[in-house]
Protein backbone atom coordinates (compact mmCIF):
# COMPACT_ATOMS: atom_id res chain seq x y z
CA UNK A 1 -54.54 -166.37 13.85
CA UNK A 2 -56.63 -165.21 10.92
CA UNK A 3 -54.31 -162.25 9.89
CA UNK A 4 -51.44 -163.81 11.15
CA UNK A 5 -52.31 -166.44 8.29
CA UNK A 6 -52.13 -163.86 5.39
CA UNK A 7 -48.96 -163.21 6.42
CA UNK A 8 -47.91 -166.25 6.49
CA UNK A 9 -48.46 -165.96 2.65
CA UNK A 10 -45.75 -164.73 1.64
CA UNK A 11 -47.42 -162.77 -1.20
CA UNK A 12 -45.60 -159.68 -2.58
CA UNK A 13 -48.06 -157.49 -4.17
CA UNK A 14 -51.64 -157.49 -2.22
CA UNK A 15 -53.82 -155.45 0.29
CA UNK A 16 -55.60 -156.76 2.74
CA UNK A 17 -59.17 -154.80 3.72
CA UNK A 18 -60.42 -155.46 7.45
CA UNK A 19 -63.56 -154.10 7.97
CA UNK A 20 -64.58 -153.95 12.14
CA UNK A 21 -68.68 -154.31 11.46
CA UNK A 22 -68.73 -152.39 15.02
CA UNK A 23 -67.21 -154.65 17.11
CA UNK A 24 -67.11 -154.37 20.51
CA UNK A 25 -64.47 -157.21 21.54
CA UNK A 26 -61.41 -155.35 21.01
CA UNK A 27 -61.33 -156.86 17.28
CA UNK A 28 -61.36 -152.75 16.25
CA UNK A 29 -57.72 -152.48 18.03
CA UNK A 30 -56.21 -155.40 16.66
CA UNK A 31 -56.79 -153.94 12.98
CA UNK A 32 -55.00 -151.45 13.67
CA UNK A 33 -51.94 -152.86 15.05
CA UNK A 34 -51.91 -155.27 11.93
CA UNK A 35 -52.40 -151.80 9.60
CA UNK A 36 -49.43 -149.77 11.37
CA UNK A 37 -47.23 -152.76 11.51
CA UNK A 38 -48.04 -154.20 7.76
CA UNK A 39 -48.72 -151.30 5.07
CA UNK A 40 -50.62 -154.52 3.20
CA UNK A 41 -53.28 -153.93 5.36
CA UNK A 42 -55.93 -151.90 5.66
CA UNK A 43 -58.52 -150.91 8.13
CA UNK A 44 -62.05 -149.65 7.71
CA UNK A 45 -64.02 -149.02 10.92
CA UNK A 46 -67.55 -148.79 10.38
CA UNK A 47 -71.19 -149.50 12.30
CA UNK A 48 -72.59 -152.45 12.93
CA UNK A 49 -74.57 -153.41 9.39
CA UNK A 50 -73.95 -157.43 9.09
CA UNK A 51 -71.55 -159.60 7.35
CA UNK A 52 -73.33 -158.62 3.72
CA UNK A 53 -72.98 -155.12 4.51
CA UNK A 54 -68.89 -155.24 5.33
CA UNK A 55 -68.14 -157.61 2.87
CA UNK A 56 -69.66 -155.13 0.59
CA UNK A 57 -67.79 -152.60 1.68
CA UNK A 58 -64.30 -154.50 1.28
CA UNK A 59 -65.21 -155.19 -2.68
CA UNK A 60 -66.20 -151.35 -2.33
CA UNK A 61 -62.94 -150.74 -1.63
CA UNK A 62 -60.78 -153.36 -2.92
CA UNK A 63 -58.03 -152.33 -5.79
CA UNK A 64 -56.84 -155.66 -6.71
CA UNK A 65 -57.07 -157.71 -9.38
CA UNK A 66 -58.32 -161.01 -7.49
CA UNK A 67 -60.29 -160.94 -4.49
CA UNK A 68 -60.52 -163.57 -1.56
CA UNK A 69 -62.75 -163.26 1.41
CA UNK A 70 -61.53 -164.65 5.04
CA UNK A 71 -63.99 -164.78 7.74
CA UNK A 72 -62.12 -163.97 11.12
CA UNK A 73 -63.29 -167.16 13.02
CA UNK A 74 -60.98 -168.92 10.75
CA UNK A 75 -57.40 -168.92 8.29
CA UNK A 76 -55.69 -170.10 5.35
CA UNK A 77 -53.31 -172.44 5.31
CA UNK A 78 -49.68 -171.26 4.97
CA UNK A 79 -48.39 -170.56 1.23
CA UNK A 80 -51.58 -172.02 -0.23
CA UNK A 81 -52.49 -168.49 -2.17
CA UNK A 82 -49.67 -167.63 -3.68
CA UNK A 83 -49.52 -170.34 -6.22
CA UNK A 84 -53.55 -170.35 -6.66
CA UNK A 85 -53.11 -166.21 -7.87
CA UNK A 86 -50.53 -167.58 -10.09
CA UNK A 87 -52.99 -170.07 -11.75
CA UNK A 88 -55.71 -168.26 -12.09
CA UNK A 89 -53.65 -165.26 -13.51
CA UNK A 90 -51.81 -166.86 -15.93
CA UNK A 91 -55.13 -168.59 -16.82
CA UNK A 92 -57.07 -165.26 -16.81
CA UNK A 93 -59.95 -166.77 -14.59
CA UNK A 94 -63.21 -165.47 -13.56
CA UNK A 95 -63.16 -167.82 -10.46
CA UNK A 96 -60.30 -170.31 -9.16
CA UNK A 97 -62.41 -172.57 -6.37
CA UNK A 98 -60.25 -174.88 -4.10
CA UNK A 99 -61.09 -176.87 -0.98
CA UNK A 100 -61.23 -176.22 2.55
CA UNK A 101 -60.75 -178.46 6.10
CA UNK A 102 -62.62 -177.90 9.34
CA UNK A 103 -60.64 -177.66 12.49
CA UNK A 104 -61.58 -177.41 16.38
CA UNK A 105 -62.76 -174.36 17.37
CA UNK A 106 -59.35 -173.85 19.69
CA UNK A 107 -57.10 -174.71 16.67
CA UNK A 108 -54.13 -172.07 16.07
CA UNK A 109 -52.69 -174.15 12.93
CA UNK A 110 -53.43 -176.12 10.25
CA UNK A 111 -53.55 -179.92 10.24
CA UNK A 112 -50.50 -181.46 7.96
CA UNK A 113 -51.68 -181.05 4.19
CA UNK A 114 -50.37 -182.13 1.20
CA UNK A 115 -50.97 -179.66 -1.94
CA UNK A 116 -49.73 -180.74 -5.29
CA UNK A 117 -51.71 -178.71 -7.67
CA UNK A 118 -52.77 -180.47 -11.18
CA UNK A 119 -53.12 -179.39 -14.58
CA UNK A 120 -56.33 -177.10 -14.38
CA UNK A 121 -60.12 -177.91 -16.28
CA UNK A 122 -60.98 -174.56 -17.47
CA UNK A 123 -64.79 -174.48 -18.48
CA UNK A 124 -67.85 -171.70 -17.94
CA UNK A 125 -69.88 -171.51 -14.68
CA UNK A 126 -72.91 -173.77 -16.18
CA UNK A 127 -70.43 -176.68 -17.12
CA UNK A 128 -68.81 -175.86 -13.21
CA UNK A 129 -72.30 -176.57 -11.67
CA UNK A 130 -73.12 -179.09 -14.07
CA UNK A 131 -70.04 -181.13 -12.71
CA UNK A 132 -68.91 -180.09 -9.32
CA UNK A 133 -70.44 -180.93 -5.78
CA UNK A 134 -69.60 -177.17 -5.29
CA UNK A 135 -70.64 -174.88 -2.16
CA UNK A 136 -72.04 -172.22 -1.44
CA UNK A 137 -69.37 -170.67 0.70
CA UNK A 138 -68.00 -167.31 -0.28
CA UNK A 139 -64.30 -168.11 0.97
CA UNK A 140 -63.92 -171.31 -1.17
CA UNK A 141 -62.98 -169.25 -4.25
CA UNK A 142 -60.98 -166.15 -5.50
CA UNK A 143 -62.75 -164.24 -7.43
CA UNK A 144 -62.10 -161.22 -10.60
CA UNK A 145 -62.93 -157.77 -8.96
CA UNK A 146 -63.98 -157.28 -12.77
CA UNK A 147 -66.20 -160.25 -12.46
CA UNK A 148 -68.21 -158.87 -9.69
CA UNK A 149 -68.33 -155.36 -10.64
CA UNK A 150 -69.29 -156.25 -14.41
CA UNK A 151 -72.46 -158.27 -12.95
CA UNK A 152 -72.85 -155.99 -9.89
CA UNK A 153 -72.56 -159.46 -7.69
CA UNK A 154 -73.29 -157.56 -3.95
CA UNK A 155 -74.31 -159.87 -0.94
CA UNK A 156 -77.84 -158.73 -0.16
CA UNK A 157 -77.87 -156.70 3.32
CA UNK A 158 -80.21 -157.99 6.13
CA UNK A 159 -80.07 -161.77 5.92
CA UNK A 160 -77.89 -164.80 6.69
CA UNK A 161 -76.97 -167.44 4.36
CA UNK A 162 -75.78 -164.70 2.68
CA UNK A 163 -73.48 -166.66 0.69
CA UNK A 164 -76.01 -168.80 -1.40
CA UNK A 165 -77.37 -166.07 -3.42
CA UNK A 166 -74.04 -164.57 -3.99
CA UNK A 167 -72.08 -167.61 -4.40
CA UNK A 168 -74.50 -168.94 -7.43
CA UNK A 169 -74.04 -165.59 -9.32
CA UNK A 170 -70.37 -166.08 -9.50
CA UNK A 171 -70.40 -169.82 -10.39
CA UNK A 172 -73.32 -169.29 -13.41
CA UNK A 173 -71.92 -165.85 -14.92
CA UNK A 174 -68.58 -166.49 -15.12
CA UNK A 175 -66.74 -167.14 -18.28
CA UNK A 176 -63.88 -168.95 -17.24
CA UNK A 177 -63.88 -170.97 -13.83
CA UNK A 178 -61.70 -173.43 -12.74
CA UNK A 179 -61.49 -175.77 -9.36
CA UNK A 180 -57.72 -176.59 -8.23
CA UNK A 181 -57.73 -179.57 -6.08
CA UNK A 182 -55.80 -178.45 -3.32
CA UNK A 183 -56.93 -177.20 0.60
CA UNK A 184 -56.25 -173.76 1.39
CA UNK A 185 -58.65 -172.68 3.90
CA UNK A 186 -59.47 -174.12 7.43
CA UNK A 187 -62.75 -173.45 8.79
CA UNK A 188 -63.01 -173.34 12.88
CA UNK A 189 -66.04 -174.84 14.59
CA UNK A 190 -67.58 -172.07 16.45
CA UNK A 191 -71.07 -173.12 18.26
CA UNK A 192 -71.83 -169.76 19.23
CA UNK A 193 -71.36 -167.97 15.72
CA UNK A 194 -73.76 -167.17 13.16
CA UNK A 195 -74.27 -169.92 11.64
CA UNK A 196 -74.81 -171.99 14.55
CA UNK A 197 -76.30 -170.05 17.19
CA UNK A 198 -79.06 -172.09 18.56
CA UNK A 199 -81.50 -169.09 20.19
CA UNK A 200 -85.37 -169.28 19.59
CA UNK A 201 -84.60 -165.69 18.27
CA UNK A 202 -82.47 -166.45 15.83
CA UNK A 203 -84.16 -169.63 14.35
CA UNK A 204 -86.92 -167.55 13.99
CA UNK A 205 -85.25 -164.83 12.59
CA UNK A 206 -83.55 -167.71 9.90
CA UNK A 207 -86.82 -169.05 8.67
CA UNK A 208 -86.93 -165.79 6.62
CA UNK A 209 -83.99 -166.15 5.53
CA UNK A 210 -83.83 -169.79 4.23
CA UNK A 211 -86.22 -169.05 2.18
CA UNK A 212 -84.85 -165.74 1.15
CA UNK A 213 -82.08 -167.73 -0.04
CA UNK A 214 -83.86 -170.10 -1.99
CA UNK A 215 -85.27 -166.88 -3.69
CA UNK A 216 -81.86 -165.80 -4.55
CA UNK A 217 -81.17 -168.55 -5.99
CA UNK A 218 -83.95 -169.33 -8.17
CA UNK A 219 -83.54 -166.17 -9.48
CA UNK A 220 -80.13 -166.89 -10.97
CA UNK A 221 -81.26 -170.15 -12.14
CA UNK A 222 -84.49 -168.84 -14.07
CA UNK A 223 -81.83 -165.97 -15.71
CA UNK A 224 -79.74 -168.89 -17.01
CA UNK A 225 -82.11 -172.10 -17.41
CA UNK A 226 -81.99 -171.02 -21.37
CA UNK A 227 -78.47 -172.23 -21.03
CA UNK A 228 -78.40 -175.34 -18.95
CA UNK A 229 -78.80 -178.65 -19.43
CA UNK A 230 -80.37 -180.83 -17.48
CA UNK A 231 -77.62 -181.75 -14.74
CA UNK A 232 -77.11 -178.38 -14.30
CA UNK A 233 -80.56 -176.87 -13.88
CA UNK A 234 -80.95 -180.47 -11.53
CA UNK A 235 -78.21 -179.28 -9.55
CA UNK A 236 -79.02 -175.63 -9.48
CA UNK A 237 -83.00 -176.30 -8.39
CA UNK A 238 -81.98 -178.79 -5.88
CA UNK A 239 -79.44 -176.27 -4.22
CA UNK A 240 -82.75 -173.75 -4.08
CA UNK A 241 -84.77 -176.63 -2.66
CA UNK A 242 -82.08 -177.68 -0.34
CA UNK A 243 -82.44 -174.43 1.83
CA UNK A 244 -86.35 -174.84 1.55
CA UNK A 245 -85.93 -178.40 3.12
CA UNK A 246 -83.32 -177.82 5.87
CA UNK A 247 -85.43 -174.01 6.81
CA UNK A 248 -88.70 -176.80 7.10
CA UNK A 249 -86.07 -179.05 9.53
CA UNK A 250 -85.75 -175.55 11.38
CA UNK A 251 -89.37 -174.85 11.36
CA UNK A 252 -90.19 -178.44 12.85
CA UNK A 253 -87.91 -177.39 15.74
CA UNK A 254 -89.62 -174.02 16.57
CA UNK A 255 -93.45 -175.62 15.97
CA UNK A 256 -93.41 -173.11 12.97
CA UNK A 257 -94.27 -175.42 10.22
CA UNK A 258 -97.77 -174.79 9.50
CA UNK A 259 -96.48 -171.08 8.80
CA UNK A 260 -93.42 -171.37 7.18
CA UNK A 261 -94.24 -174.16 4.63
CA UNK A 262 -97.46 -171.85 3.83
CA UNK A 263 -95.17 -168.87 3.07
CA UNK A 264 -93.02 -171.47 0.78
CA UNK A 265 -95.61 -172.23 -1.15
CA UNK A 266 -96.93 -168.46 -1.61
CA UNK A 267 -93.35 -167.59 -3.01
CA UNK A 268 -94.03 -171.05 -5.27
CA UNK A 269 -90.89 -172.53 -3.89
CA UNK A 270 -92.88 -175.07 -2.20
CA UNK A 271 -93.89 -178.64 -2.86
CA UNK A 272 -90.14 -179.05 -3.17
CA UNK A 273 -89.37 -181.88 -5.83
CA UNK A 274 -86.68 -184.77 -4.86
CA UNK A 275 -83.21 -183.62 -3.77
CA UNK A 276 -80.55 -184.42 -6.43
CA UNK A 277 -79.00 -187.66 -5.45
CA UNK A 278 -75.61 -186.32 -6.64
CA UNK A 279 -75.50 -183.91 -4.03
CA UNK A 280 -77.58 -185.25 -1.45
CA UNK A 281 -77.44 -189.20 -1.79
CA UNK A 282 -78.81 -191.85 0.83
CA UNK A 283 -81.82 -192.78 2.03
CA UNK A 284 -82.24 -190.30 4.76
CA UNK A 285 -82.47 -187.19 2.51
CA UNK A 286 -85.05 -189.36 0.51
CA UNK A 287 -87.18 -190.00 3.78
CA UNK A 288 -86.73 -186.56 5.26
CA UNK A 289 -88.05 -185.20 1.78
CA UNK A 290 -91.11 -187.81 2.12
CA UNK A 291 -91.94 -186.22 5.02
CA UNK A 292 -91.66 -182.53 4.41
CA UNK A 293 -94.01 -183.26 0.89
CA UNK A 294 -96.05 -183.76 3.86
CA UNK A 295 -97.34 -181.19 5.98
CA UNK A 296 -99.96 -182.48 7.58
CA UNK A 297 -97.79 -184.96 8.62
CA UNK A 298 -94.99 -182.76 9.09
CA UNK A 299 -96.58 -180.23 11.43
CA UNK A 300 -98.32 -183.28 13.58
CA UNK A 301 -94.68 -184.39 14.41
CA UNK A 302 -93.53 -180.93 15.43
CA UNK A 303 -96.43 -180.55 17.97
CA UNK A 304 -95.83 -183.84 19.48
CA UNK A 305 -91.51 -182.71 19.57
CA UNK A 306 -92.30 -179.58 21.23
CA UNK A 307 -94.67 -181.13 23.92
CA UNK A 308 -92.11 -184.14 24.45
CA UNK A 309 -89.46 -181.45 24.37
């Protein structure tokens, strides 16, 4: 369903870059029926090395102009591109962003939507972060190929939430960004994917990386503070402390707290301050952020889950 989506496109002048990571589910075989039936696309078959790793690759090898990354769990919805190349084109755009829908895992189409694309904001990343309830998702924007090579924007190899580090440098250097308000992507529900793969071994392995991202983030946000103003840097630092909270969440889980918090606080990413209540309103974030700033109290409750567990 995922190529068969691109096709359903109807673009005239693309390529499309599959890269099989080493797969060992046949995915390798269907790439190359797509590239010998469609000379669009493209296949690159390489060793296993992670989603950063091929994604890096397909910018690697990537000729056009605009560049928009599809995961394979999920697909676009039919004829939404086209017109989104067309406005950020004629608008010469760093970044177009646009909205996406989740769908059941099973699903083979999209859901009925209704796109009617408005007259665009055009502004530079800051003012974008400053004002949108954005995402961190790499596949809820096309991107400049110029963009990304001009700031050397790579996915860092060897971790998950890959897309938070990455996804930050394209919003805050970009020049001109714009967010149409239509859907064009549908992302399947997949319990056993990355992302929500629920093995002691790869919560542990996450913890790392939650905080990795937080790292990546900060760092973006300290290169451009001199440039912010306050709702933006808000917005920004609560994004960093975000994945800082929700790895602490993880941590409680796994009876890890004592050690993860403590490695938080070494990289001075921990005591978090309050979430943003633009991004994360309600009174449970504000509780569940009472508690973390606690870690006494925090790590007490994770004993007694595991033991009642």
């Amino acid at each position: 369903m995922c190529l068969e989506s691109i096709i359903q496109q109807h673009l005239l002048d693309y390529e499309v870059i599959m890269v099989d990571d080493g797969s060992t589910d046949g995915s390798g075989a269907i790439c190359d029926e797509f590239a010998e039936r469609y000379p669009q696309f493209r296949v690159i078959h390489k060793e296993n090395g992670g989603v950063s790793a091929a994604r890096n690759r397909g910018i690697e090898e990537a000729n056009g102009e605009y560049i928009l990354f599809l995961d394979s769990d999920d697909f676009l919805v039919p004829d939404a591109i086209k017109p989104l190349l067309e406005l950020a084109r004629d608008n010469e755009l760093d970044v177009l962003g646009y909205n996406y829908t989740n769908v059941p895992e099973g699903a083979t189409e999209a859901p009925p939507i209704s796109n009617k694309l408005e007259p665009l904001e055009i502004m530079n990343g800051v003012k974008y972060v400053e004002k949108y309830n954005f995402v961190t998702g790499c596949v809820v924007y096309i991107v400049r190929r110029e963009h990304l090579v001009k700031n050397n924007i790579k996915f860092t190899v060897g971790h998950m939430l890959e897309d938070a580090g990455f996804s930050m440098r394209v919003y805050l250097l970009a020049e001109r960004l714009a967010q149409a308000n239509c859907v064009a992507y549908c992302y399947r529900y997949c319990p056993t994917s990355i992302t929500h793969n629920l093995s002691e071994a790869h919560q542990r392995k996450i913890l790392n990386d939650y905080i990795n991202a937080a790292n990546e983030i900060n760092e973006i946000t300290m290169i451009k503070c001199d440039e912010m103003p306050v709702q933006c840097y808000d917005r920004c630092r609560t994004r960093r402390d975000s994945f800082v909270l929700f790895g602490a969440v993880r941590a409680f889980k796994l009876g890890k707290v004592k050690e993860y918090l403590q490695k938080a606080k070494e990289q001075e990413l921990y005591p978090i301050k309050r979430l943003s209540e633009v991004d994360y309103p309600g009174f449970k974030f504000k509780l569940l952020h009472w508690f973390v700033s606690k870690p006494w109290l925090w790590n007490a409750l994770s004993k007694i889950y595991k033991i009642v567990k």
